[in-house]
C-alpha atoms as a PDB file:
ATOM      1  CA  UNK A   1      -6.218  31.573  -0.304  1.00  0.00           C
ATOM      2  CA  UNK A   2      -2.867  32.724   0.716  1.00  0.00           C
ATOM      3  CA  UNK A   3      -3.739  31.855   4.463  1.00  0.00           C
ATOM      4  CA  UNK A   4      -4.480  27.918   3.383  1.00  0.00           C
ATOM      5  CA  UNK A   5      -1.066  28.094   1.284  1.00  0.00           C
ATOM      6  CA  UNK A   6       0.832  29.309   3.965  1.00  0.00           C
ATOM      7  CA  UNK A   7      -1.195  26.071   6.520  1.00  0.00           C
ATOM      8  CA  UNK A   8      -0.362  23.493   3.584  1.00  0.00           C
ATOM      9  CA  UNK A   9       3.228  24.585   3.783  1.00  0.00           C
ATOM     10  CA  UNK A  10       3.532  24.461   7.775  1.00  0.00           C
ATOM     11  CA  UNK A  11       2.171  20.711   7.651  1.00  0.00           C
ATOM     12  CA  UNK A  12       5.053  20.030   4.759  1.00  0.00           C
ATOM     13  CA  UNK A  13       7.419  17.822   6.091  1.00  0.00           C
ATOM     14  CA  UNK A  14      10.425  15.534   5.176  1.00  0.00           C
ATOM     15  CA  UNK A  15      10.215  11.902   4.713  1.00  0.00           C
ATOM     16  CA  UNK A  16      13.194  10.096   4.223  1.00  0.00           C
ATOM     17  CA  UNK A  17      12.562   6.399   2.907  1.00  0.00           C
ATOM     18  CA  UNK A  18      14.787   3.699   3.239  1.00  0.00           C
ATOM     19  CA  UNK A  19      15.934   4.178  -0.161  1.00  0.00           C
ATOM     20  CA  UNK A  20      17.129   7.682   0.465  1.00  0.00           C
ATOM     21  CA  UNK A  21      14.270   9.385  -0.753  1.00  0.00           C
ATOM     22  CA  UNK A  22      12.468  12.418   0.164  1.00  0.00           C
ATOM     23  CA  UNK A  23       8.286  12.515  -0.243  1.00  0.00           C
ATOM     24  CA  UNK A  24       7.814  15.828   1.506  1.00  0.00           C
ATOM     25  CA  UNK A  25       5.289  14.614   2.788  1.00  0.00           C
ATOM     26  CA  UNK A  26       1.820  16.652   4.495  1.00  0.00           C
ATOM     27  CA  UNK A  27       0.455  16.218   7.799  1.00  0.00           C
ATOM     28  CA  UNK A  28      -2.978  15.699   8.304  1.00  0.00           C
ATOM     29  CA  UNK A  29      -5.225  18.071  10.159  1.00  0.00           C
ATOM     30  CA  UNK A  30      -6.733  18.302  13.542  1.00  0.00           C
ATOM     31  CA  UNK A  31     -10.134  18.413  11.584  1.00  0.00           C
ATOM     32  CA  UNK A  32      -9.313  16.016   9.196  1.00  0.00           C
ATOM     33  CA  UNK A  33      -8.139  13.974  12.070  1.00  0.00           C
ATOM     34  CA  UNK A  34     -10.928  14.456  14.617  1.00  0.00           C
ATOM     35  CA  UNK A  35     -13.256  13.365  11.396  1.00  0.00           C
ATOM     36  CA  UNK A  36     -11.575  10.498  10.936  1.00  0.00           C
ATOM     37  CA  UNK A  37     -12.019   8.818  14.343  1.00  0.00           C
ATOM     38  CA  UNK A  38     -15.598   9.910  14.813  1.00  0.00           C
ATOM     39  CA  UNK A  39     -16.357   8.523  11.810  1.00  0.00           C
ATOM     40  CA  UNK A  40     -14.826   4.798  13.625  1.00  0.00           C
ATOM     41  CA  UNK A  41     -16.003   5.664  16.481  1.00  0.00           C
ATOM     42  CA  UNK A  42     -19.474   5.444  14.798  1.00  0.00           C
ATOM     43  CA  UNK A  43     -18.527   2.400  12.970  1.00  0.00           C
ATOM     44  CA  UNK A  44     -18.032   0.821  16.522  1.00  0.00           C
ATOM     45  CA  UNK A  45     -20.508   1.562  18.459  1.00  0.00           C
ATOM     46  CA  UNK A  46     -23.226   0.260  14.935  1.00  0.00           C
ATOM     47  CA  UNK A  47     -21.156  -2.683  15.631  1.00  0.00           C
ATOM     48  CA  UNK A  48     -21.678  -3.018  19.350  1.00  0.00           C
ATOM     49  CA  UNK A  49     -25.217  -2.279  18.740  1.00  0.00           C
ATOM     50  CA  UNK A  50     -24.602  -5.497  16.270  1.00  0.00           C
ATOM     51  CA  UNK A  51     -23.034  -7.677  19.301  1.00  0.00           C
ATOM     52  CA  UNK A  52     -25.278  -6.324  21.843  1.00  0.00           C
ATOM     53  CA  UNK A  53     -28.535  -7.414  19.840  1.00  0.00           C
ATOM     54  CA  UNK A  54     -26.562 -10.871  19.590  1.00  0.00           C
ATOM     55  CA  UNK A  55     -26.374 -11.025  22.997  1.00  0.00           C
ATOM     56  CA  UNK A  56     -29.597 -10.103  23.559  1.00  0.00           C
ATOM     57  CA  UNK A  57     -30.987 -13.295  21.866  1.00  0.00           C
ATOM     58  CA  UNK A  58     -28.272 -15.448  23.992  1.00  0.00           C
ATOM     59  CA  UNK A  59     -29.860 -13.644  26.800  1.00  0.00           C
ATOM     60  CA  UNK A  60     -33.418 -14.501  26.016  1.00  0.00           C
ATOM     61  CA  UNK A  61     -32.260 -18.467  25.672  1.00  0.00           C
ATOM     62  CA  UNK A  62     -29.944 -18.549  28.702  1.00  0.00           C
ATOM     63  CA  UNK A  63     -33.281 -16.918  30.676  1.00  0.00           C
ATOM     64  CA  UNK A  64     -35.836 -19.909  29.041  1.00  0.00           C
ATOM     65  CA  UNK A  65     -32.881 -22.684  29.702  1.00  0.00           C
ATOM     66  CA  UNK A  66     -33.475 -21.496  33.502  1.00  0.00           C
ATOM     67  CA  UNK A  67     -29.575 -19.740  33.822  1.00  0.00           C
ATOM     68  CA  UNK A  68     -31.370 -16.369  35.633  1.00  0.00           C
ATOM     69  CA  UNK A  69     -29.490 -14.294  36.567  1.00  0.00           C
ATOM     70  CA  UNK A  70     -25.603 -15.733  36.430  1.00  0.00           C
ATOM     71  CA  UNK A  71     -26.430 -15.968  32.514  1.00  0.00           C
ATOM     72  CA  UNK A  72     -27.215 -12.040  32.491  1.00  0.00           C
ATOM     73  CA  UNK A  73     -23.866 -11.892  34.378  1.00  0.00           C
ATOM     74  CA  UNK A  74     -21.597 -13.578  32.177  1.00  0.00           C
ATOM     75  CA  UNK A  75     -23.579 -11.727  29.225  1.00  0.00           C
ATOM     76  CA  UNK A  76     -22.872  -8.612  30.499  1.00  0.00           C
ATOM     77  CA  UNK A  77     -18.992  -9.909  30.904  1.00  0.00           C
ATOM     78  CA  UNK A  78     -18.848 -11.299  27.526  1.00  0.00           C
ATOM     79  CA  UNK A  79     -19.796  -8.079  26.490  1.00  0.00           C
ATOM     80  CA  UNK A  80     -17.542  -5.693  28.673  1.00  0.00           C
ATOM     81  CA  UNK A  81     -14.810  -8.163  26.848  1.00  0.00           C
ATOM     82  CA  UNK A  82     -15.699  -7.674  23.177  1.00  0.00           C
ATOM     83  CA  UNK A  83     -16.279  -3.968  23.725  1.00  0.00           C
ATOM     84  CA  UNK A  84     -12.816  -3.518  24.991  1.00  0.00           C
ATOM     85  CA  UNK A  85     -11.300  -5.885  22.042  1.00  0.00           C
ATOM     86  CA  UNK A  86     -13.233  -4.309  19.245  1.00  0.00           C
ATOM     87  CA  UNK A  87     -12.154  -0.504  20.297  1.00  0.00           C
ATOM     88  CA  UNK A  88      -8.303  -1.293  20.814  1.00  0.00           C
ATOM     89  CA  UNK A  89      -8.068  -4.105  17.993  1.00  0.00           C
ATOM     90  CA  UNK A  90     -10.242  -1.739  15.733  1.00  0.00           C
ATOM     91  CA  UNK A  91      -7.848   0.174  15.181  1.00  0.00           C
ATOM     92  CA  UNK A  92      -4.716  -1.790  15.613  1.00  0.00           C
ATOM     93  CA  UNK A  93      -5.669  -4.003  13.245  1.00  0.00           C
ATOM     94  CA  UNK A  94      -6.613  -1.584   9.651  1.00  0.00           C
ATOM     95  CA  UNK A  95      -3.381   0.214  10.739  1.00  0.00           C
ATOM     96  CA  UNK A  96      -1.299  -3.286  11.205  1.00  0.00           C
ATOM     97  CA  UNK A  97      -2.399  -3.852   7.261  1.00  0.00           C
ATOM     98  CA  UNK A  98      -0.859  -2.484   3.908  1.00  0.00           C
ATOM     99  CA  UNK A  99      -2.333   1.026   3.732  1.00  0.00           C
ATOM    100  CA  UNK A 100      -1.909   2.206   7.465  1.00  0.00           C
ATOM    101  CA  UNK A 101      -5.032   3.550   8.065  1.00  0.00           C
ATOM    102  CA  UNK A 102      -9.041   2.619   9.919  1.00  0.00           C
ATOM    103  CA  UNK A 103     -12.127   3.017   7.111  1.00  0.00           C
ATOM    104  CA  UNK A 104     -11.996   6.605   9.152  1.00  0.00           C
ATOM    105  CA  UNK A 105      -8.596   7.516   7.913  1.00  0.00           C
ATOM    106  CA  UNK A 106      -9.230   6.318   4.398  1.00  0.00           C
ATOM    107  CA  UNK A 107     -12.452   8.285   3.617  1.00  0.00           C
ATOM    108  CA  UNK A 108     -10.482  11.151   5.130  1.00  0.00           C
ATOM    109  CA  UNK A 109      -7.460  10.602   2.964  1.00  0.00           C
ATOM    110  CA  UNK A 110      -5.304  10.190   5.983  1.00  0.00           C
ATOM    111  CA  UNK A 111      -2.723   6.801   6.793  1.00  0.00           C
ATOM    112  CA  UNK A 112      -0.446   6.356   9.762  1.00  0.00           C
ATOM    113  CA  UNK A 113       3.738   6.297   8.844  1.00  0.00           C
ATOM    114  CA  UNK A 114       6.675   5.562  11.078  1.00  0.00           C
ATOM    115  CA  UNK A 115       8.600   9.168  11.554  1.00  0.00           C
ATOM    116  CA  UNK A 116      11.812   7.587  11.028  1.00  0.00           C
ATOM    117  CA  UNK A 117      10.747   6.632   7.288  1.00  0.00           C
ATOM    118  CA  UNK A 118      11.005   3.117   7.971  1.00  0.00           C
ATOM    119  CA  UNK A 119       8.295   0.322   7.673  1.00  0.00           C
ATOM    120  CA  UNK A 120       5.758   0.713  10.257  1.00  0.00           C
ATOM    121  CA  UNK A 121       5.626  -1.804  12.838  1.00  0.00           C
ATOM    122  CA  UNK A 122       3.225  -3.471  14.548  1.00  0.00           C
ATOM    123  CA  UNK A 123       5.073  -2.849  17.829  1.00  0.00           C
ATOM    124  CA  UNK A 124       4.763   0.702  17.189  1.00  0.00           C
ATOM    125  CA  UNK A 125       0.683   0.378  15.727  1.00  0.00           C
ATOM    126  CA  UNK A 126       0.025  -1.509  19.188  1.00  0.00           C
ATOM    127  CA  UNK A 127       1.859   1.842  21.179  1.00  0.00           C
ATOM    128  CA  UNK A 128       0.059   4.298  19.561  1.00  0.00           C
ATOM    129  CA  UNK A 129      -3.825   2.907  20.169  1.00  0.00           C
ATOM    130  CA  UNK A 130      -2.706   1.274  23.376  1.00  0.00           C
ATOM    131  CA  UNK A 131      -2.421   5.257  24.526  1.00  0.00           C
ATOM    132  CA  UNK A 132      -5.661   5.771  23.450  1.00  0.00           C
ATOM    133  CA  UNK A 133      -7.159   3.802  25.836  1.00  0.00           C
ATOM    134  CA  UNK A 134      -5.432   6.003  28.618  1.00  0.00           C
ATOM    135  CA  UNK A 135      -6.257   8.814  26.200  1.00  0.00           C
ATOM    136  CA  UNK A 136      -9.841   8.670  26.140  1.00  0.00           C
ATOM    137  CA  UNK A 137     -11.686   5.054  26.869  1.00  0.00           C
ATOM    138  CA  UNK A 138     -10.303   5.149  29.927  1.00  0.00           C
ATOM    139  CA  UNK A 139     -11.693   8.122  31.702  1.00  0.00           C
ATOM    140  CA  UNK A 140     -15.163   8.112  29.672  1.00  0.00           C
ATOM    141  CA  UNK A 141     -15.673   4.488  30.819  1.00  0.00           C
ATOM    142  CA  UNK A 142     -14.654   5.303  34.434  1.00  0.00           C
ATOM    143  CA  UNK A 143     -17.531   8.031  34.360  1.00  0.00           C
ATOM    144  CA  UNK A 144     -19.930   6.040  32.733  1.00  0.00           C
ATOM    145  CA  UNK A 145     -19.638   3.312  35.626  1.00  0.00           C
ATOM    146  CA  UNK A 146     -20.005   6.215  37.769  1.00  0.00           C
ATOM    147  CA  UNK A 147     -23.025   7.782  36.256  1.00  0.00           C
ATOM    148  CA  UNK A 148     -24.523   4.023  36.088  1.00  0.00           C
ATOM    149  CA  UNK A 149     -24.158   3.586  39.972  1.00  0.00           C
ATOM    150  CA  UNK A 150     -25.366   6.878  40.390  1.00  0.00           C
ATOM    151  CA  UNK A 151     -22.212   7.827  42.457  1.00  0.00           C
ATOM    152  CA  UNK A 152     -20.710  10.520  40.017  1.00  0.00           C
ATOM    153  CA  UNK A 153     -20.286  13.907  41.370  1.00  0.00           C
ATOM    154  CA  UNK A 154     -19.553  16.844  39.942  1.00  0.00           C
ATOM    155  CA  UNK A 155     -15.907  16.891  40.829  1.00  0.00           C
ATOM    156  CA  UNK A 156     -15.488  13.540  39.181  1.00  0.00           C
ATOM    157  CA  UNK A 157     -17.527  14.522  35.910  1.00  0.00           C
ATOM    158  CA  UNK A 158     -15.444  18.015  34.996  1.00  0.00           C
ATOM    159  CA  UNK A 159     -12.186  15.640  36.486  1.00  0.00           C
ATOM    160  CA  UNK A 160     -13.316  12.943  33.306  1.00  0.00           C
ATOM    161  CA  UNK A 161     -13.995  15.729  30.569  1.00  0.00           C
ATOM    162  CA  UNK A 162     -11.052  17.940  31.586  1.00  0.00           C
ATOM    163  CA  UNK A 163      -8.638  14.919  31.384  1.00  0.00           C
ATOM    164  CA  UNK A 164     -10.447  13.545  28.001  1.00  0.00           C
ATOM    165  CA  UNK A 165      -9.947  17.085  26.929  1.00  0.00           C
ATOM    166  CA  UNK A 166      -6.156  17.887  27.056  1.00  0.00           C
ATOM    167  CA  UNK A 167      -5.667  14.437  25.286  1.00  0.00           C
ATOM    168  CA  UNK A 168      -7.629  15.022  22.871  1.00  0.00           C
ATOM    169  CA  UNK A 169      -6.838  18.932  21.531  1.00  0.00           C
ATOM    170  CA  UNK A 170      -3.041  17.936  22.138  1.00  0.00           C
ATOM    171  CA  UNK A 171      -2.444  17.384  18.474  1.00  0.00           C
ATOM    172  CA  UNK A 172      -3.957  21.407  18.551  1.00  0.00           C
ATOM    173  CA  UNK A 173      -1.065  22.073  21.057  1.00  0.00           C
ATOM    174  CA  UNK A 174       2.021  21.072  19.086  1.00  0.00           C
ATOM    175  CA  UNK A 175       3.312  22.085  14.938  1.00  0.00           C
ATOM    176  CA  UNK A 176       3.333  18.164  14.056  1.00  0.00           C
ATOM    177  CA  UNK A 177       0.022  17.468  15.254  1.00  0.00           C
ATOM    178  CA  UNK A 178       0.772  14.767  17.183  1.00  0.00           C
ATOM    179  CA  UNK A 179      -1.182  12.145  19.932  1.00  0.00           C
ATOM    180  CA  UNK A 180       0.528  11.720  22.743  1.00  0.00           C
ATOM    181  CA  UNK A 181       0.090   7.903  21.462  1.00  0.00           C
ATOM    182  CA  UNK A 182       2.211   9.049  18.022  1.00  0.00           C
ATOM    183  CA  UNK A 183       4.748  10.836  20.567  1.00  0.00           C
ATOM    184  CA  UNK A 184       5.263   7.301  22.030  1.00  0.00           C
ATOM    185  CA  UNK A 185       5.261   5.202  19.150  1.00  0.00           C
ATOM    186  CA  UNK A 186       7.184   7.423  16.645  1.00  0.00           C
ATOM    187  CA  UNK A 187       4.535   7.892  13.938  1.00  0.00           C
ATOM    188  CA  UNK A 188       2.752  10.657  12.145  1.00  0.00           C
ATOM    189  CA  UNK A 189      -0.728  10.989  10.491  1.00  0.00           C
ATOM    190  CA  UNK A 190      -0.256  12.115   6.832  1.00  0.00           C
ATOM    191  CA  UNK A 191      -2.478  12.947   3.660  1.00  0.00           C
ATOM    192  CA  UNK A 192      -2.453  10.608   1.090  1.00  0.00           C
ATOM    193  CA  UNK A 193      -4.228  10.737  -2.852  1.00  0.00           C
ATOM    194  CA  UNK A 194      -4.885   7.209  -3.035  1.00  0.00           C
ATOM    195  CA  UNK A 195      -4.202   4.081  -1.031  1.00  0.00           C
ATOM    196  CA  UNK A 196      -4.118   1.438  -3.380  1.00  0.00           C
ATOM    197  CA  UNK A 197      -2.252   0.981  -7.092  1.00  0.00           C
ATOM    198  CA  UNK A 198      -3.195   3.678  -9.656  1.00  0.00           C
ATOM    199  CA  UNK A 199      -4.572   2.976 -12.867  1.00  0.00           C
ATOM    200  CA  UNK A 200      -3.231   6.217 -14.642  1.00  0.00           C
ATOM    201  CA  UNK A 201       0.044   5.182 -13.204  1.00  0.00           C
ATOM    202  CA  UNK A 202       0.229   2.082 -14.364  1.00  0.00           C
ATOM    203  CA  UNK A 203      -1.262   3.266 -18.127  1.00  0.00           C
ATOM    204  CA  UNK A 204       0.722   0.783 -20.023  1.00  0.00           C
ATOM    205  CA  UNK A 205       1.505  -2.223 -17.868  1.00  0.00           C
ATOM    206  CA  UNK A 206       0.091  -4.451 -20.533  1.00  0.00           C
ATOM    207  CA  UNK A 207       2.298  -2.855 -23.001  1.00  0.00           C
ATOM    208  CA  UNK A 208       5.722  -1.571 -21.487  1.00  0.00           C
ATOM    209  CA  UNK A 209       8.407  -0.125 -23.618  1.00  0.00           C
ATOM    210  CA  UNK A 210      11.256  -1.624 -21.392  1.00  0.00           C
ATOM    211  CA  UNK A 211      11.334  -5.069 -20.536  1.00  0.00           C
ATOM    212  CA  UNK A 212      12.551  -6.420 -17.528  1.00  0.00           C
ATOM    213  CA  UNK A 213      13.547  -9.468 -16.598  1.00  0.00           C
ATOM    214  CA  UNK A 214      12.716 -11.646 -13.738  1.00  0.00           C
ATOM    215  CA  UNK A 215      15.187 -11.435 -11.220  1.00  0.00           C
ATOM    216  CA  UNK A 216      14.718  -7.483 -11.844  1.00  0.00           C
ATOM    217  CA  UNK A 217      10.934  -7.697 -10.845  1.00  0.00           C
ATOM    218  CA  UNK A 218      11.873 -10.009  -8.150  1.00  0.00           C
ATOM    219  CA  UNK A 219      13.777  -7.401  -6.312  1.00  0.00           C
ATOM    220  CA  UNK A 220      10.898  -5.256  -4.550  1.00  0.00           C
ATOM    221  CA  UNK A 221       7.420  -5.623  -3.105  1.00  0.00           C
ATOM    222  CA  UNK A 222       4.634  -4.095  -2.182  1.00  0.00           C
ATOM    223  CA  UNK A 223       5.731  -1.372  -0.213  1.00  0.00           C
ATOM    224  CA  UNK A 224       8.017  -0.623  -2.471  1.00  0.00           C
ATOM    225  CA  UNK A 225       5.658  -0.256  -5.228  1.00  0.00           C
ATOM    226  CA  UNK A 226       3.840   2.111  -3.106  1.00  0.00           C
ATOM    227  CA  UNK A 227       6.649   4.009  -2.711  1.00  0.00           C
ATOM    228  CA  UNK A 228       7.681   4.460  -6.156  1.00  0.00           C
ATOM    229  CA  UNK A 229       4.328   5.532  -6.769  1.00  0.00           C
ATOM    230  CA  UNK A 230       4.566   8.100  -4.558  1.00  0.00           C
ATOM    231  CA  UNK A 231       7.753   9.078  -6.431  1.00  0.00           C
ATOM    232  CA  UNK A 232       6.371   9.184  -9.682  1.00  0.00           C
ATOM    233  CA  UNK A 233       3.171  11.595  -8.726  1.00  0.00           C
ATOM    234  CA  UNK A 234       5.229  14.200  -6.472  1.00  0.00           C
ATOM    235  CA  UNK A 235       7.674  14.556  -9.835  1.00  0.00           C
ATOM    236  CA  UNK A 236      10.633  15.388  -7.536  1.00  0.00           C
ATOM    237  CA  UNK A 237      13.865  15.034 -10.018  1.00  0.00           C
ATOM    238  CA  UNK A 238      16.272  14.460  -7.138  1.00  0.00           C
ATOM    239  CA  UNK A 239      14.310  11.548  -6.050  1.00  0.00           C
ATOM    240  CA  UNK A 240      13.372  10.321  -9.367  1.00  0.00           C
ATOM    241  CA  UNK A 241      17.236  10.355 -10.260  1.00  0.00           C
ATOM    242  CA  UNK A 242      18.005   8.777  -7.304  1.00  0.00           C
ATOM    243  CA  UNK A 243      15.443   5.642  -7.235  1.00  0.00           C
ATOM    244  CA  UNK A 244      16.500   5.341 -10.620  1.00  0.00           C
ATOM    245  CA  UNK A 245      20.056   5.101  -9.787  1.00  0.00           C
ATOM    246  CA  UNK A 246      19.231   2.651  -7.253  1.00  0.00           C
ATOM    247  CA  UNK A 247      17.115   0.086  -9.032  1.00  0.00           C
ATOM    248  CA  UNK A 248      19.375   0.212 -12.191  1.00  0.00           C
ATOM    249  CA  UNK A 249      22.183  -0.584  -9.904  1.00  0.00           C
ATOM    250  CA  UNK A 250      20.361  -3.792  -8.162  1.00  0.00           C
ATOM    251  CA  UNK A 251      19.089  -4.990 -11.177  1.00  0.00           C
ATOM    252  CA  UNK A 252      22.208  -4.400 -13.484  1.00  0.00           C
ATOM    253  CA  UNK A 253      20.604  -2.430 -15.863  1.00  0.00           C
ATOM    254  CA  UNK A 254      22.525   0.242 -18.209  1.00  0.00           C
ATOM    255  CA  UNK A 255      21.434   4.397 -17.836  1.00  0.00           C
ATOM    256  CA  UNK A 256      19.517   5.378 -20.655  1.00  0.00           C
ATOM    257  CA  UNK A 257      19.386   8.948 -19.386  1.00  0.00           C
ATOM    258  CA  UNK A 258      15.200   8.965 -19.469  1.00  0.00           C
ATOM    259  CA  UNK A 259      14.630   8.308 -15.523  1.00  0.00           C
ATOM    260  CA  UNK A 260      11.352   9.365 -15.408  1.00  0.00           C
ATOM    261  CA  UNK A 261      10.371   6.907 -18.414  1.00  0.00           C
ATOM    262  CA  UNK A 262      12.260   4.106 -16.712  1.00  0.00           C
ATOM    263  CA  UNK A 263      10.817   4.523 -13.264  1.00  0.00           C
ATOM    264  CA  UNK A 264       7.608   4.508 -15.124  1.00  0.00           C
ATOM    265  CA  UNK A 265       7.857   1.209 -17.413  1.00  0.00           C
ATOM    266  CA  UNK A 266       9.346  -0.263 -14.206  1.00  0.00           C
ATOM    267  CA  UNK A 267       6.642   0.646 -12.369  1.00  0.00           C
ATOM    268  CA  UNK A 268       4.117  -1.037 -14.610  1.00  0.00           C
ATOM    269  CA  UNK A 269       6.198  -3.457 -14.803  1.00  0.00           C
ATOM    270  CA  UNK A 270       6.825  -4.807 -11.784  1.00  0.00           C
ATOM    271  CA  UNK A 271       2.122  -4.336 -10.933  1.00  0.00           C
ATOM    272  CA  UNK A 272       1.702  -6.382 -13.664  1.00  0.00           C
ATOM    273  CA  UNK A 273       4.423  -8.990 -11.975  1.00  0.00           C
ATOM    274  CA  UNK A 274       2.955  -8.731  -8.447  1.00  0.00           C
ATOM    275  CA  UNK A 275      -1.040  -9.010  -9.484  1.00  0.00           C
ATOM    276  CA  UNK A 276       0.255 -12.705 -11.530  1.00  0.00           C
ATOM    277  CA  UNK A 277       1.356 -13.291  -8.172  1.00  0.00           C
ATOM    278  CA  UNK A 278      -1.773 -12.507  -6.464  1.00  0.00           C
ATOM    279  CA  UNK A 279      -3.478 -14.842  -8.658  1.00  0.00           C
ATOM    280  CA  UNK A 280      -1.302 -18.163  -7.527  1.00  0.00           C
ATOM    281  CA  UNK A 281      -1.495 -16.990  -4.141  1.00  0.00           C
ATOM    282  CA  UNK A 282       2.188 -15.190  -3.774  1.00  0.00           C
ATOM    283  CA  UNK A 283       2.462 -12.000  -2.374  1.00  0.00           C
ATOM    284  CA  UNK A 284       5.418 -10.611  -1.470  1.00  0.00           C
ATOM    285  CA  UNK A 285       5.068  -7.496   1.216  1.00  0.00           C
ATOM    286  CA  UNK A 286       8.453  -6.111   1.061  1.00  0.00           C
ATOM    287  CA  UNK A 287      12.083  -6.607  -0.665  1.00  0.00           C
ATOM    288  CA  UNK A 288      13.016  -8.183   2.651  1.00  0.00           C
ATOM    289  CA  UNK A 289      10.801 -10.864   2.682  1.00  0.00           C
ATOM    290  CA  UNK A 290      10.773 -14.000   0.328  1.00  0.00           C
ATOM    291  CA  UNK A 291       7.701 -15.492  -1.050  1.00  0.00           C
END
């Protein structure tokens, strides 16, 4: 027990949000991690076996139309192509979206931040699975064309799995558990409870006990409602005081010395104001963007 204290605590860090704010937040494993993208690299290769039974059946109707063999050869390019797209854009794509993180990451409780504690970027996404492909695609398809042409030797099979290796047991090698894709794009893997809104957070967003007006609810977004959830669950005074502080001073509103309660009612406050709208087809990501 005290061992896995003493683990928890070396993955603590400190995660300064644009508001000032600290999350302390925890890094996620090399197990949880290595989970995580075996359980999308499964999820790919059911779906190539999805796309290569597709092409199968354009196969078998190129070959009866009388295409012979240049049909098998633009098949087999077609599908070189939409192997290559579905592994890089995979994961580019889930951790491009709202809760930073592939299927993988979210059934491992794991999402992808920018170290900096700004909003992750897409630039920085693209970085960080674009390494990947040098990481690990890259040398396993290299062997596999190899073993295929039955020109692999020895030399070029323990050159493949020794490269593949380092990459992949770096995060191992260093305290923040790091790719050498998160070294270049400036990111960490963290834990996270929950992804999406909470329902014990929100407890009385049909029934608030502070009212807020418009403009007030106007002033954040989604990611900042993901923050201030965060907020609320760690229970961290400093940072309660201090979002607090700063909302009451956007919005104008008086200090009625209950931060906690305030953060709260604004909390449900400003769900209820984003799901209405959701349902007229506004959504506003951030408090930098308009609707």
């Amino acid at each position: 027990m005290a061992t896995r204290a003493l683990n928890i605590r070396s993955l603590r860090r400190t995660f300064i949000t644009p508001e000032g704010v600290d999350l302390r937040l925890e890094l996620g494993s090399g197990g949880s991690r290595a989970g995580a993208f075996l359980i999308d690299i499964l999820l790919i290769v059911i779906a190539l076996a999805v796309m290569s039974i597709g092409l199968f059946y354009v196969f078998s109707a190129t070959a009866k139309a009388g295409a012979g063999e240049g049909g098998a050869g633009g098949i087999a390019v077609l599908w070189l192509i939409g192997s290559f797209i579905l592994r890089n854009g995979w994961f580019s794509l889930f951790e491009m979206g709202s809760r930073g993180a592939t299927p993988g990451k979210r059934l491992m409780g794991l999402r992808v931040v920018a170290r900096d504690g700004a909003r992750l970027t897409g630039a920085a996404v693209i970085a960080r699975n674009a390494m990947r492909e040098i990481e690990v695609f890259l040398p396993l398809s290299f062997l596999g064309a190899q073993t295929a042409e039955g020109t692999a030797d020895t030399f070029l099979v323990i050159f493949a799995l020794v490269w593949s290796g380092i990459f992949l047991f770096f995060p191992l090698l260093n305290r923040d558990r790091l790719r050498v894709g998160d070294l270049v794009a400036g990111t960490w893997v963290v834990r996270t409870e929950k992804a999406g809104l909470s329902a014990d957070l929100v407890g009385s967003a049909m029934r608030p006990r502070r009212a807020f007006s418009p403009a007030a609810l106007k002033l954040y977004g989604v990611y900042e409602l993901q923050t201030l959830e965060d907020v609320l669950r760690n229970e961290n005074p400093e940072a309660i005081a201090t979002v607090a502080r700063t909302i009451r001073a956007k919005a104008g509103l008086p200090d009625d010395g209950d931060d906690y309660g305030f953060l709260s009612d604004y909390y449900a406050a400003l769900c209820a104001h984003l799901e209405s709208g959701l349902m007229v087809g506004r959504r506003r990501e951030n408090k930098f963007t308009d609707h």
